[in-house]
PDB file of N, CA and C in Angstrom:
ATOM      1  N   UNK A   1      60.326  27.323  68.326  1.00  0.00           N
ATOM      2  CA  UNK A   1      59.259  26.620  67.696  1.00  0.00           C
ATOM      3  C   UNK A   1      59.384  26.790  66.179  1.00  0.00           C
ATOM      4  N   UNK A   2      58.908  25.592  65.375  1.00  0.00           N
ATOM      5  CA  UNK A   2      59.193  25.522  64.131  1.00  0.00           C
ATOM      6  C   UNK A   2      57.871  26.019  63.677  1.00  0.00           C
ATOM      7  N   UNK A   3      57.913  26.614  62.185  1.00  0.00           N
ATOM      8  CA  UNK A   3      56.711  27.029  61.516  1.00  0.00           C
ATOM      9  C   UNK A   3      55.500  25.639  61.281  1.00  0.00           C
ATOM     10  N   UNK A   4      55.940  23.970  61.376  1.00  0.00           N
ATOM     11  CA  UNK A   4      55.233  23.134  61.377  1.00  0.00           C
ATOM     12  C   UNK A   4      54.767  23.490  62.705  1.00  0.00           C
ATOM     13  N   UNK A   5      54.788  23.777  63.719  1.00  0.00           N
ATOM     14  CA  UNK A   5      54.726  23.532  64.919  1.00  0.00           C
ATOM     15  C   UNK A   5      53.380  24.831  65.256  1.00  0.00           C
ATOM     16  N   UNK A   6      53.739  25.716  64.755  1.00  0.00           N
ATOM     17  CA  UNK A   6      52.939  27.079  64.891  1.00  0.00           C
ATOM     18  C   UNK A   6      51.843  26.856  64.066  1.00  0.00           C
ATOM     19  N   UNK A   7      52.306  26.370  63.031  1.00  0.00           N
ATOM     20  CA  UNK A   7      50.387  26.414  62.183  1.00  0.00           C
ATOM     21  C   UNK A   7      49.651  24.962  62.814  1.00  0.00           C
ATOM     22  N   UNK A   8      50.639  23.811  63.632  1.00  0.00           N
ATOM     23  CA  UNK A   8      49.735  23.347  63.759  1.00  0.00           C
ATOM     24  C   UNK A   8      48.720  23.875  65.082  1.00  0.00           C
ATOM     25  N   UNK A   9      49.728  24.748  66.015  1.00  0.00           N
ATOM     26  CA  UNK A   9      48.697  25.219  67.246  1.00  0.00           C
ATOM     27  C   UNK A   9      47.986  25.965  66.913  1.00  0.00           C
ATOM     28  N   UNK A  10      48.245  27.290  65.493  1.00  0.00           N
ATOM     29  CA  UNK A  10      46.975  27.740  64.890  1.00  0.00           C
ATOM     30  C   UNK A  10      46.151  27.199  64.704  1.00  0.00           C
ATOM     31  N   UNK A  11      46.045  25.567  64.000  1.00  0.00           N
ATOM     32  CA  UNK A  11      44.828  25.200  63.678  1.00  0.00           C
ATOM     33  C   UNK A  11      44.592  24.184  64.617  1.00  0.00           C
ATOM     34  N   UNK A  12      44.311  24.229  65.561  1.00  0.00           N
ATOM     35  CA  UNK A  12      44.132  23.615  66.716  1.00  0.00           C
ATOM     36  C   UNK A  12      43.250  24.561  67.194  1.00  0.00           C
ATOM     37  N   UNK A  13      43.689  25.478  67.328  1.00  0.00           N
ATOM     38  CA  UNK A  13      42.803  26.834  67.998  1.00  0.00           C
ATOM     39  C   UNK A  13      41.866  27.231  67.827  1.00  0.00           C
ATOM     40  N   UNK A  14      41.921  26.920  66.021  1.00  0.00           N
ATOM     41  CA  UNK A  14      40.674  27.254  64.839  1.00  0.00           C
ATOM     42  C   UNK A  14      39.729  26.359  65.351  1.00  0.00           C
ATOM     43  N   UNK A  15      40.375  25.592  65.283  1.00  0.00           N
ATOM     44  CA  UNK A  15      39.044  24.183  65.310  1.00  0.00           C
ATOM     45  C   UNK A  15      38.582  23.879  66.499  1.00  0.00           C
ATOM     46  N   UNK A  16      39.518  24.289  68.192  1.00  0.00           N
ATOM     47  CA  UNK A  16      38.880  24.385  69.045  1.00  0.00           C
ATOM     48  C   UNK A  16      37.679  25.939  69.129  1.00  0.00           C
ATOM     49  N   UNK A  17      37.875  26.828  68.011  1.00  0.00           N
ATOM     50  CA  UNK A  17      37.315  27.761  68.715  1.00  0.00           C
ATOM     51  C   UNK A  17      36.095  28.099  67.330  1.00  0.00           C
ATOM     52  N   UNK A  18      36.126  27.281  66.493  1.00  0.00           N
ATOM     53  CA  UNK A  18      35.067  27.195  65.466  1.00  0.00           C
ATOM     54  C   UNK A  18      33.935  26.758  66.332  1.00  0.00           C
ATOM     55  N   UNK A  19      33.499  25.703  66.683  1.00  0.00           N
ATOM     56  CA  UNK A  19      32.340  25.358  67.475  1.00  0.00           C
ATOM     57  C   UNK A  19      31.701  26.317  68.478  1.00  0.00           C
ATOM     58  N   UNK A  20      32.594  27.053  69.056  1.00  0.00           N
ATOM     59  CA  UNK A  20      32.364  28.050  69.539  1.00  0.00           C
ATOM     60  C   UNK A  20      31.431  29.207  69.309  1.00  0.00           C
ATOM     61  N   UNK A  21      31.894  29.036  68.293  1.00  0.00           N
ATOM     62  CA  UNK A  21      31.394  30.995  67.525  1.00  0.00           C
ATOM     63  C   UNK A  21      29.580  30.108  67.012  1.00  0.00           C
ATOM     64  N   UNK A  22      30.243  28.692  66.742  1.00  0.00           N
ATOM     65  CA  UNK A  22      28.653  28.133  66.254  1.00  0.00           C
ATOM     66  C   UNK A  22      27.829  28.138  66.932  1.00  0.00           C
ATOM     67  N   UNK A  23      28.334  27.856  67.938  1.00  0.00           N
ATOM     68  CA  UNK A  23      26.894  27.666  69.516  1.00  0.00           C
ATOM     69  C   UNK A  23      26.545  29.367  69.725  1.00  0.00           C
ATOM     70  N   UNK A  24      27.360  29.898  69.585  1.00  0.00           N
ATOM     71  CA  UNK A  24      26.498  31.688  69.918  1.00  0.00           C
ATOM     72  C   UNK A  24      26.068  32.160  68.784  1.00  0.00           C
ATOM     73  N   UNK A  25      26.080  31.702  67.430  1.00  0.00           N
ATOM     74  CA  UNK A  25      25.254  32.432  66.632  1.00  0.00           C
ATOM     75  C   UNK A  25      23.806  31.123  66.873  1.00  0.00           C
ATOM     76  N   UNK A  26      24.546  29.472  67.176  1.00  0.00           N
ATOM     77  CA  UNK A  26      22.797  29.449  67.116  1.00  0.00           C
ATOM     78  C   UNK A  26      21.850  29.737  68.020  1.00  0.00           C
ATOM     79  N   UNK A  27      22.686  30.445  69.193  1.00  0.00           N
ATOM     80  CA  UNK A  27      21.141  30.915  70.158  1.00  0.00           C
ATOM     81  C   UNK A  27      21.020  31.986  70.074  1.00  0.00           C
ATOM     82  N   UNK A  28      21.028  32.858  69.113  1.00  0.00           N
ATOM     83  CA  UNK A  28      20.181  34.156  68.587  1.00  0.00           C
ATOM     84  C   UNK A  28      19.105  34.211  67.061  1.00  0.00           C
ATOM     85  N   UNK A  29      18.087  33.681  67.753  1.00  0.00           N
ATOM     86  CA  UNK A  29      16.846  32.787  66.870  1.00  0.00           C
ATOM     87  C   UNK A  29      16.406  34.286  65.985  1.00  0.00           C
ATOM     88  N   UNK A  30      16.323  35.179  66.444  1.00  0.00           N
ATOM     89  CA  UNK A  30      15.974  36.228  65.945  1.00  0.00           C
ATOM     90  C   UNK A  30      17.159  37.748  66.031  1.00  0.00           C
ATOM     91  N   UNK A  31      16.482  37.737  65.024  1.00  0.00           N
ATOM     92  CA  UNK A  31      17.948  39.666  64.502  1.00  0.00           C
ATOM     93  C   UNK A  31      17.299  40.232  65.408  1.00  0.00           C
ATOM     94  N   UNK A  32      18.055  41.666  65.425  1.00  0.00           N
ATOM     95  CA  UNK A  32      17.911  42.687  66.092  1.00  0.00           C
ATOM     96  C   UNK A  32      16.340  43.161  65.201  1.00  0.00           C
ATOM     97  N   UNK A  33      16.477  43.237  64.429  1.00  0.00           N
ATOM     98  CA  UNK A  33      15.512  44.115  63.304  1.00  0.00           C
ATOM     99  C   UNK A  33      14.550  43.180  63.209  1.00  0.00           C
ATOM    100  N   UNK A  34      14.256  41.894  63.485  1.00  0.00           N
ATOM    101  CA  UNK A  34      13.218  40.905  63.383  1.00  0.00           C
ATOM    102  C   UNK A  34      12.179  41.471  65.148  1.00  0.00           C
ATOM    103  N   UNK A  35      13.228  41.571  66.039  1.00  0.00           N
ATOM    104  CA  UNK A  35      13.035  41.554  67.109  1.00  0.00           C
ATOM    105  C   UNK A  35      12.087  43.330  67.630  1.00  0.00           C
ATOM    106  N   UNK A  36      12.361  43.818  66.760  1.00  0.00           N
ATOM    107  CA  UNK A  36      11.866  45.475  66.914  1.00  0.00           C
ATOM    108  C   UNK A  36      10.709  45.257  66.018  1.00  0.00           C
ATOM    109  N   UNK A  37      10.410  44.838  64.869  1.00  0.00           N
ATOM    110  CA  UNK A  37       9.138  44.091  63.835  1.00  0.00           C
ATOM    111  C   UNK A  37       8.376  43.899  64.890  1.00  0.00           C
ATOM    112  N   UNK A  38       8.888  42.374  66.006  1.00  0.00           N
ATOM    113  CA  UNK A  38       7.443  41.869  66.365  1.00  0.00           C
ATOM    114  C   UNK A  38       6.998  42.636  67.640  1.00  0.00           C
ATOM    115  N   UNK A  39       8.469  43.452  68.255  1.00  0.00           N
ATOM    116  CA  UNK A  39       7.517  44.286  69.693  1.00  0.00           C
ATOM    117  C   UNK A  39       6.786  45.786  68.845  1.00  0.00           C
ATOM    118  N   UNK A  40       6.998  46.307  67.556  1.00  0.00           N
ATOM    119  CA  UNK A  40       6.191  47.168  67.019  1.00  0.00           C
ATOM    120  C   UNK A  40       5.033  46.480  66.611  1.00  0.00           C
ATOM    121  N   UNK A  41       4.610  45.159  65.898  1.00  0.00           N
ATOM    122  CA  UNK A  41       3.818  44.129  65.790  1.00  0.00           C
ATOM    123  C   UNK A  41       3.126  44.068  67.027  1.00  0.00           C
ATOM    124  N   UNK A  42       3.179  44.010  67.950  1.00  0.00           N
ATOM    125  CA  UNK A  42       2.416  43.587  69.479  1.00  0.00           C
ATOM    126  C   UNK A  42       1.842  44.673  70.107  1.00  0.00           C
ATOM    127  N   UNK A  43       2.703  46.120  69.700  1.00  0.00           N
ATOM    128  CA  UNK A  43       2.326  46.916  70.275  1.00  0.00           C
ATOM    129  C   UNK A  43       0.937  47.744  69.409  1.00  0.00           C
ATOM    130  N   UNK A  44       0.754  47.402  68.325  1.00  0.00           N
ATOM    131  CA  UNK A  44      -0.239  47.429  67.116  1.00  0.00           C
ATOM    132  C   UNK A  44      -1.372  46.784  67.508  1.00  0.00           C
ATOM    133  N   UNK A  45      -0.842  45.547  68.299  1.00  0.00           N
ATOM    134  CA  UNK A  45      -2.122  44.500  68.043  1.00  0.00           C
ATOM    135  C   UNK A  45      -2.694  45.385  69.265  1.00  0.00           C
ATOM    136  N   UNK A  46      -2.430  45.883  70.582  1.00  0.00           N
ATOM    137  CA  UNK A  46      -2.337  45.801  71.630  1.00  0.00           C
ATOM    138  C   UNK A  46      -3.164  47.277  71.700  1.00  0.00           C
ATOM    139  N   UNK A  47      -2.960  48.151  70.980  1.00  0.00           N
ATOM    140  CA  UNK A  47      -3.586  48.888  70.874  1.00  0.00           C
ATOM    141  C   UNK A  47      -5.098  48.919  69.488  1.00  0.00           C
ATOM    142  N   UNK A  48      -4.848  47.739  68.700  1.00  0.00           N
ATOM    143  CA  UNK A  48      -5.959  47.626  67.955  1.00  0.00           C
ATOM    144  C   UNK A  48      -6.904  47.140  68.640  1.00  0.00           C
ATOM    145  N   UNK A  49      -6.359  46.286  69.723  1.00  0.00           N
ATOM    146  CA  UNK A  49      -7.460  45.915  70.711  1.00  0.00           C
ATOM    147  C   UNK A  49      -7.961  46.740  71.827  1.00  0.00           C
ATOM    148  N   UNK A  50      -7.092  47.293  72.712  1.00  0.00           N
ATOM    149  CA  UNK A  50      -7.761  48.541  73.221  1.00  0.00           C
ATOM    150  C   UNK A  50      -9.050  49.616  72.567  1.00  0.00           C
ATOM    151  N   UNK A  51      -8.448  49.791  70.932  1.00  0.00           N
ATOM    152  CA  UNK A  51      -9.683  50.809  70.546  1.00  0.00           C
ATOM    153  C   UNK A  51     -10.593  49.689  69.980  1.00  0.00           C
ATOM    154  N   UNK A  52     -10.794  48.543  69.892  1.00  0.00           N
ATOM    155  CA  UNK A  52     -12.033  48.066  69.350  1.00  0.00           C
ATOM    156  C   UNK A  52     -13.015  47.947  70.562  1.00  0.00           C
ATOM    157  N   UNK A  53     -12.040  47.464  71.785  1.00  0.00           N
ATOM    158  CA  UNK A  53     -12.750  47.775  72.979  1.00  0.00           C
ATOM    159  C   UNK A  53     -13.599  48.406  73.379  1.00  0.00           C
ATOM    160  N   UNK A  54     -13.123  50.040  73.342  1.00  0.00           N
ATOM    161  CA  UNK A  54     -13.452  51.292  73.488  1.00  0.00           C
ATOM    162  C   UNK A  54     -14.820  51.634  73.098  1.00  0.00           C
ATOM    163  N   UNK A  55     -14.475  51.365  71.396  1.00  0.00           N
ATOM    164  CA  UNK A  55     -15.988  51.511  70.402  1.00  0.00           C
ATOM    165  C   UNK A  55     -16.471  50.963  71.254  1.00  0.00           C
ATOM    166  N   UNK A  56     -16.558  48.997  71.261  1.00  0.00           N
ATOM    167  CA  UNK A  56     -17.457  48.541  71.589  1.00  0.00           C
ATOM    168  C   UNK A  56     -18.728  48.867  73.011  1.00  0.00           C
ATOM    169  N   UNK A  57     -18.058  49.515  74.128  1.00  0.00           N
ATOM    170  CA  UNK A  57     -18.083  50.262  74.891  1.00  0.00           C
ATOM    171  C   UNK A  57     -19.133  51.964  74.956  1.00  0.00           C
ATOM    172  N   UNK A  58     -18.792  52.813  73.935  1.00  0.00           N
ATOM    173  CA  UNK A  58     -19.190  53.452  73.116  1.00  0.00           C
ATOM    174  C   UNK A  58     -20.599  52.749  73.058  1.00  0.00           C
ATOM    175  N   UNK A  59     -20.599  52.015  71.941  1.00  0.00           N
ATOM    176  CA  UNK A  59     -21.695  51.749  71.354  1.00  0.00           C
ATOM    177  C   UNK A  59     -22.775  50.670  72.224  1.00  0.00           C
ATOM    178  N   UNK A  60     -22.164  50.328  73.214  1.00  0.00           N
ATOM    179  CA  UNK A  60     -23.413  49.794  74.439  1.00  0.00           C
ATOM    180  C   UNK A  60     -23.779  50.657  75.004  1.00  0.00           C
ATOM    181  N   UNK A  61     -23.569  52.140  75.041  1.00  0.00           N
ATOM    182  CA  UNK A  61     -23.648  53.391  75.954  1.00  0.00           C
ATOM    183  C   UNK A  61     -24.983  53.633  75.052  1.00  0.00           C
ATOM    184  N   UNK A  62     -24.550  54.178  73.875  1.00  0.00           N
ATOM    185  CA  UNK A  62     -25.393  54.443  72.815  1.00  0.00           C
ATOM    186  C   UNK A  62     -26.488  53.440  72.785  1.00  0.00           C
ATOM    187  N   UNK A  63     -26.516  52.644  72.566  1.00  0.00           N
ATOM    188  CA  UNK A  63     -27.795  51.234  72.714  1.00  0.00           C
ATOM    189  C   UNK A  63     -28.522  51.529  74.226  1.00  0.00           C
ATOM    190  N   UNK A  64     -27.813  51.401  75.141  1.00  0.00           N
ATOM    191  CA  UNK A  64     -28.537  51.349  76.435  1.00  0.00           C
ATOM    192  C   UNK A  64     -29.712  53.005  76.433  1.00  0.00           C
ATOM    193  N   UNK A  65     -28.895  54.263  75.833  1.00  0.00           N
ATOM    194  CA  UNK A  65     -29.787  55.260  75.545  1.00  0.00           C
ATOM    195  C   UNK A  65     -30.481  54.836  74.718  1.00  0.00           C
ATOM    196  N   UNK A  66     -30.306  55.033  73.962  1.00  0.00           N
ATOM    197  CA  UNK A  66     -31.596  54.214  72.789  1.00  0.00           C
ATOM    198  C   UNK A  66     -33.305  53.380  73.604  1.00  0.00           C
ATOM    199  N   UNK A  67     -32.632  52.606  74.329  1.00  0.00           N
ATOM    200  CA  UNK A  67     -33.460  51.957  75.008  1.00  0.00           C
ATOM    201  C   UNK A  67     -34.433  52.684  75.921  1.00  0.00           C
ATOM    202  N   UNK A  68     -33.698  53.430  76.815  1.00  0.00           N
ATOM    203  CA  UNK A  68     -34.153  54.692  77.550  1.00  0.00           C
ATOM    204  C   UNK A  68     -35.031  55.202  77.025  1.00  0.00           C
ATOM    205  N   UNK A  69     -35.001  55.992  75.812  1.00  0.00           N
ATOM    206  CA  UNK A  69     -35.508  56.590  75.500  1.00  0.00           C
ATOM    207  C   UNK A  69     -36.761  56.074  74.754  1.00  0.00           C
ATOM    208  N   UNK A  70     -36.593  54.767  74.042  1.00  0.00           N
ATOM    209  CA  UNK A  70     -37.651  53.681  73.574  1.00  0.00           C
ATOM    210  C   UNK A  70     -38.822  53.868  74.637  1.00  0.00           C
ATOM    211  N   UNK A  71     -38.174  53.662  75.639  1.00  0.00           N
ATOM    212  CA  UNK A  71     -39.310  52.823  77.060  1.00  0.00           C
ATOM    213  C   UNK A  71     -39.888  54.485  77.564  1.00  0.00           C
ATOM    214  N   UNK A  72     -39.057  55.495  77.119  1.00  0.00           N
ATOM    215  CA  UNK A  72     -39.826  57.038  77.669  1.00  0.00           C
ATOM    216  C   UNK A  72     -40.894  56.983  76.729  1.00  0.00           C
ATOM    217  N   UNK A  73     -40.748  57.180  75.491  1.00  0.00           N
ATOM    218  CA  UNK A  73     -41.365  57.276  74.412  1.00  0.00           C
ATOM    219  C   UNK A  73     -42.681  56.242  74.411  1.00  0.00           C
ATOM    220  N   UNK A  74     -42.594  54.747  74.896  1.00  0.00           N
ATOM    221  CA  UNK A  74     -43.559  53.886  75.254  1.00  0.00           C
ATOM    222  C   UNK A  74     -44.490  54.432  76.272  1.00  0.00           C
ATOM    223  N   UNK A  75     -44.023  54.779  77.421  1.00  0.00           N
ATOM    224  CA  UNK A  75     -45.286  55.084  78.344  1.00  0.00           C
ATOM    225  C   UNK A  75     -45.739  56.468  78.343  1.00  0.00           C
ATOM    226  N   UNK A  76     -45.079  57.406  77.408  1.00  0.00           N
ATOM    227  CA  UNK A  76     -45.274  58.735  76.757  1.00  0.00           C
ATOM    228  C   UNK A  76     -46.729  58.520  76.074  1.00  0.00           C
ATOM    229  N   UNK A  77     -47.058  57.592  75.253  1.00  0.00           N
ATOM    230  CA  UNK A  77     -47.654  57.171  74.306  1.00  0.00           C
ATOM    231  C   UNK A  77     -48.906  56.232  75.175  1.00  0.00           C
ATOM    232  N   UNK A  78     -48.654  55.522  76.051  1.00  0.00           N
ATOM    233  CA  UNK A  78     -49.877  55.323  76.556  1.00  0.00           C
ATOM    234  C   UNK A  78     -50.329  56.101  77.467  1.00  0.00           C
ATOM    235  N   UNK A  79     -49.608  57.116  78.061  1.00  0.00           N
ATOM    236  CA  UNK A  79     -50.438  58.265  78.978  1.00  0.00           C
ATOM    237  C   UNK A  79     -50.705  58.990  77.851  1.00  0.00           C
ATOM    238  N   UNK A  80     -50.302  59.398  76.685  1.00  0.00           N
ATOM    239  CA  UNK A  80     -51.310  60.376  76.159  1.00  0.00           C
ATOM    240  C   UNK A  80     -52.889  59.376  75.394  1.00  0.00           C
ATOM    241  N   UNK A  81     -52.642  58.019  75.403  1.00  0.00           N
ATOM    242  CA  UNK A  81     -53.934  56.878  75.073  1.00  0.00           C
ATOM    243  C   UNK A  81     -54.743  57.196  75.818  1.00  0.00           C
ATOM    244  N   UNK A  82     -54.270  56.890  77.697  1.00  0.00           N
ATOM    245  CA  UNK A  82     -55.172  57.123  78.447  1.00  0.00           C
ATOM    246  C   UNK A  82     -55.954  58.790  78.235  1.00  0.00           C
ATOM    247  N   UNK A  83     -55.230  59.725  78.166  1.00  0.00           N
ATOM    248  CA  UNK A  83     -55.710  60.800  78.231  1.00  0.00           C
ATOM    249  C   UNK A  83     -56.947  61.321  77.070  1.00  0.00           C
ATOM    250  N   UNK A  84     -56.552  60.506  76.133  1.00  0.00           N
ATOM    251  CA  UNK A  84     -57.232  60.738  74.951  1.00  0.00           C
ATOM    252  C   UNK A  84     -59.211  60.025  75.188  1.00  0.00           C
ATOM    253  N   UNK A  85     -58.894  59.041  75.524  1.00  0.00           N
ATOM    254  CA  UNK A  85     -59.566  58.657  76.211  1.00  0.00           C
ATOM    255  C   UNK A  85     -60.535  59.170  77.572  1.00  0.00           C
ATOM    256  N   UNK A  86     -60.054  59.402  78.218  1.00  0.00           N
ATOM    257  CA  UNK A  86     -60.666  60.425  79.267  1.00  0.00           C
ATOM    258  C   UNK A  86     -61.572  61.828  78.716  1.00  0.00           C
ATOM    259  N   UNK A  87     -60.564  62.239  77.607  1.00  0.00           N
ATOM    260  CA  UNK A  87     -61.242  63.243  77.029  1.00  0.00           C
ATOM    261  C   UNK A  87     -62.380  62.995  76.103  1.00  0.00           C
ATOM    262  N   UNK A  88     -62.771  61.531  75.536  1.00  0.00           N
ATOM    263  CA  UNK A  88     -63.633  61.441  74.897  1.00  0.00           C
ATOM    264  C   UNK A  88     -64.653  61.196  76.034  1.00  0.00           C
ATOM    265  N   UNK A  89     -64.850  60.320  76.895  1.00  0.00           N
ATOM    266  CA  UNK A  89     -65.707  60.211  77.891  1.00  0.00           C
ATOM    267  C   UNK A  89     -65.642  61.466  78.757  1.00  0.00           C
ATOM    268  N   UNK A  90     -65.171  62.336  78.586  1.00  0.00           N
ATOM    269  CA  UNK A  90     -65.871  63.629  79.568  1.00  0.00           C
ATOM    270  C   UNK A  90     -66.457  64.535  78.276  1.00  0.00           C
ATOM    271  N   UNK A  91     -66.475  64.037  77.392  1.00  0.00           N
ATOM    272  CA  UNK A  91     -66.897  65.113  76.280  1.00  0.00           C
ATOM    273  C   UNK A  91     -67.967  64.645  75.689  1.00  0.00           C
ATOM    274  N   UNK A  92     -68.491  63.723  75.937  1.00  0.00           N
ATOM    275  CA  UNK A  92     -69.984  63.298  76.156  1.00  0.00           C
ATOM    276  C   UNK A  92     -71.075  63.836  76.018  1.00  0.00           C
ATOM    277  N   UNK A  93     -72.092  63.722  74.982  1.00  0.00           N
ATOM    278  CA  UNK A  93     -72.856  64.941  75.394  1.00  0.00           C
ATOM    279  C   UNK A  93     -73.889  64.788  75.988  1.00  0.00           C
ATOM    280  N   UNK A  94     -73.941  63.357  76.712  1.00  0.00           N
ATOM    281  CA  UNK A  94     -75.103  63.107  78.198  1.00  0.00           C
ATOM    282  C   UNK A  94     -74.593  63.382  79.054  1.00  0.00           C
ATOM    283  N   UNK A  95     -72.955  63.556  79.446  1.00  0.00           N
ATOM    284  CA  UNK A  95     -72.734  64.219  80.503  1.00  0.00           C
ATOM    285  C   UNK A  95     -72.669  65.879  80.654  1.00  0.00           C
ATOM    286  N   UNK A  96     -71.826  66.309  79.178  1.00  0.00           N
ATOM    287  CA  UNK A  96     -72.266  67.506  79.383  1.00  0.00           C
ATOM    288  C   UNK A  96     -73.617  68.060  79.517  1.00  0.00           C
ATOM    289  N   UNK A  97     -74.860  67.351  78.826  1.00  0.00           N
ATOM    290  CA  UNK A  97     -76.146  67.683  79.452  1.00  0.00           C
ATOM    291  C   UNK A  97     -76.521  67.160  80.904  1.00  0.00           C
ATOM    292  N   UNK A  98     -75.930  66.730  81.349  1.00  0.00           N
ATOM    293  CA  UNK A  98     -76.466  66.118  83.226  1.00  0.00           C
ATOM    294  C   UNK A  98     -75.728  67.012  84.130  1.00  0.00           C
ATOM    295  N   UNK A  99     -74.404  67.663  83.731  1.00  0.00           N
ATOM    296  CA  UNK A  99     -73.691  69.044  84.529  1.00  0.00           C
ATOM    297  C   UNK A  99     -74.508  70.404  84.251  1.00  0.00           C
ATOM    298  N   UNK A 100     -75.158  70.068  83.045  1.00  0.00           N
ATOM    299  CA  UNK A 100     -75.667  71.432  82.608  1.00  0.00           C
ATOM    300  C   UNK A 100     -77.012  71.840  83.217  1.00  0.00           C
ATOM    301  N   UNK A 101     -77.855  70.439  83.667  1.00  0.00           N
ATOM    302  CA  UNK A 101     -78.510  70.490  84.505  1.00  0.00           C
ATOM    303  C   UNK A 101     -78.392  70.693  86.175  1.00  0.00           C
ATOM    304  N   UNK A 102     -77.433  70.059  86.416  1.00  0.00           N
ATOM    305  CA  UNK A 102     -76.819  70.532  87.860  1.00  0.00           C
ATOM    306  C   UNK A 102     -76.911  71.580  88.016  1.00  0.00           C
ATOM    307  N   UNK A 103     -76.299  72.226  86.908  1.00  0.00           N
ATOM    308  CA  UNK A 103     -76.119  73.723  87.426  1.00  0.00           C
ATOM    309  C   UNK A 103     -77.050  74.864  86.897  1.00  0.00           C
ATOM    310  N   UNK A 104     -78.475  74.024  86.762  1.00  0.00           N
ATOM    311  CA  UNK A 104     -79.518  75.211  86.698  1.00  0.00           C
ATOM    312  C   UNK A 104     -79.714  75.770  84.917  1.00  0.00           C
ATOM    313  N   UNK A 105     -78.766  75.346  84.665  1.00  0.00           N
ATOM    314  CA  UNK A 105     -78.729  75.459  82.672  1.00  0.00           C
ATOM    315  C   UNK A 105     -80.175  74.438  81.769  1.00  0.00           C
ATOM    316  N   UNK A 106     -80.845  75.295  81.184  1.00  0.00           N
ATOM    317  CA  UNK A 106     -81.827  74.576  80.119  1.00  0.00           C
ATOM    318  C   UNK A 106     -81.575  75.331  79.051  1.00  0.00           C
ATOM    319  N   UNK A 107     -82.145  74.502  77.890  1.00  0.00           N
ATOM    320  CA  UNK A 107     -82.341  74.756  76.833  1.00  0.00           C
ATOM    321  C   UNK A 107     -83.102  75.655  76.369  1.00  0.00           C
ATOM    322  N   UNK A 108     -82.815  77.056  75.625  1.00  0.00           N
ATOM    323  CA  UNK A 108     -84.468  77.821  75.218  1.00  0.00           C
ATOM    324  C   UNK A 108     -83.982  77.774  73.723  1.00  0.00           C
ATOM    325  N   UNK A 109     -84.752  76.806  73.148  1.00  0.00           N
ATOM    326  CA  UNK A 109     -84.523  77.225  71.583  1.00  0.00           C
ATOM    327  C   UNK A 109     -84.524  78.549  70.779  1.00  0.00           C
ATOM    328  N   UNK A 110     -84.905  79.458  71.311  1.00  0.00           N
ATOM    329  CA  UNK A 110     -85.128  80.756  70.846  1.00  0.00           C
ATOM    330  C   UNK A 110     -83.946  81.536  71.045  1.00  0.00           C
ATOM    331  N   UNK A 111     -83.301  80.931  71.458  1.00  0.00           N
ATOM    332  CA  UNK A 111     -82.265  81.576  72.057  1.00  0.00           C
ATOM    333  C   UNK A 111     -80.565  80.754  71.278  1.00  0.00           C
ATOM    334  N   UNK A 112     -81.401  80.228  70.472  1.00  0.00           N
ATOM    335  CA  UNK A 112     -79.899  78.800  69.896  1.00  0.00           C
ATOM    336  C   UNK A 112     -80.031  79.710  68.817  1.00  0.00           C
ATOM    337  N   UNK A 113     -78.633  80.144  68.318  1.00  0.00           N
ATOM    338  CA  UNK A 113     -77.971  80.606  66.625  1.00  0.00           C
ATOM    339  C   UNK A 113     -77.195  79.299  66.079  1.00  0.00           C
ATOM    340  N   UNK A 114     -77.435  79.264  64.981  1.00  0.00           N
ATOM    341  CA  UNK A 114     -76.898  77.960  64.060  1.00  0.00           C
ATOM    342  C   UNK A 114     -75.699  79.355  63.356  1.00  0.00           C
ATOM    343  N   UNK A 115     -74.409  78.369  63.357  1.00  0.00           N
ATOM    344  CA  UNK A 115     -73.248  79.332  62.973  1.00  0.00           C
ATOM    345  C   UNK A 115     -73.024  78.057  61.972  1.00  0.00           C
ATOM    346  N   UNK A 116     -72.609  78.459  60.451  1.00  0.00           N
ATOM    347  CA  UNK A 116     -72.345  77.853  59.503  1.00  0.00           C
ATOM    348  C   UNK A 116     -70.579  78.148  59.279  1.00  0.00           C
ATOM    349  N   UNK A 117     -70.072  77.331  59.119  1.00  0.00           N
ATOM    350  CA  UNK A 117     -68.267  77.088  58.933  1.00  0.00           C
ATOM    351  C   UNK A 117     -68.705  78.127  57.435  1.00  0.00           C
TER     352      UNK A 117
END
């Protein structure tokens, strides 16, 4: 074989095997180092969302006590109304004079001390 003969099957080869090398670099859309970016990227998001979760979670726990304790504190507040109440009507002083009679108790003025604060 002549040296015309050899460079032309070299470049025959070239040019069958140029297209080649083109089609495999264009189906690698992304580098190696692009490709580690977006699964460290995902794995960021993935856990930014897990802990906002979490809080959010958290803080309905916290609210729902809150509430609890609202609605203890509410009927806390009208049993001590009612009670307050009760105690003004038994502290009466026509009833304490109508028990005091029941039970045989009168009045002897002679017998009343006036105590000054």
């Amino acid at each position: 074989m002549s040296n015309l003969a050899r460079k032309l099957q070299h470049e025959q080869q070239q040019t069958v095997q140029s297209p080649k090398a083109d089609v495999a670099r264009g189906t690698a859309w992304l580098t190696p180092g692009e490709k580690i970016l977006a699964l460290v990227f995902g794995i960021m998001v993935c856990f930014g969302a897990a802990f906002i979760v979490s809080k959010q979670a958290a803080i309905y726990e916290v609210n729902k006590d809150i509430q609890l304790a609202e609605s203890t504190i509410d009927e806390q507040k009208k049993v001590n109304i009612d009670l307050g109440n009760q105690v003004d009507e038994l502290s009466r002083y026509e009833r304490i004079w109508e028990k005091a009679k029941e039970l045989g108790l009168t009045l002897n003025e002679n017998n009343v001390k006036v105590v000054q604060d």
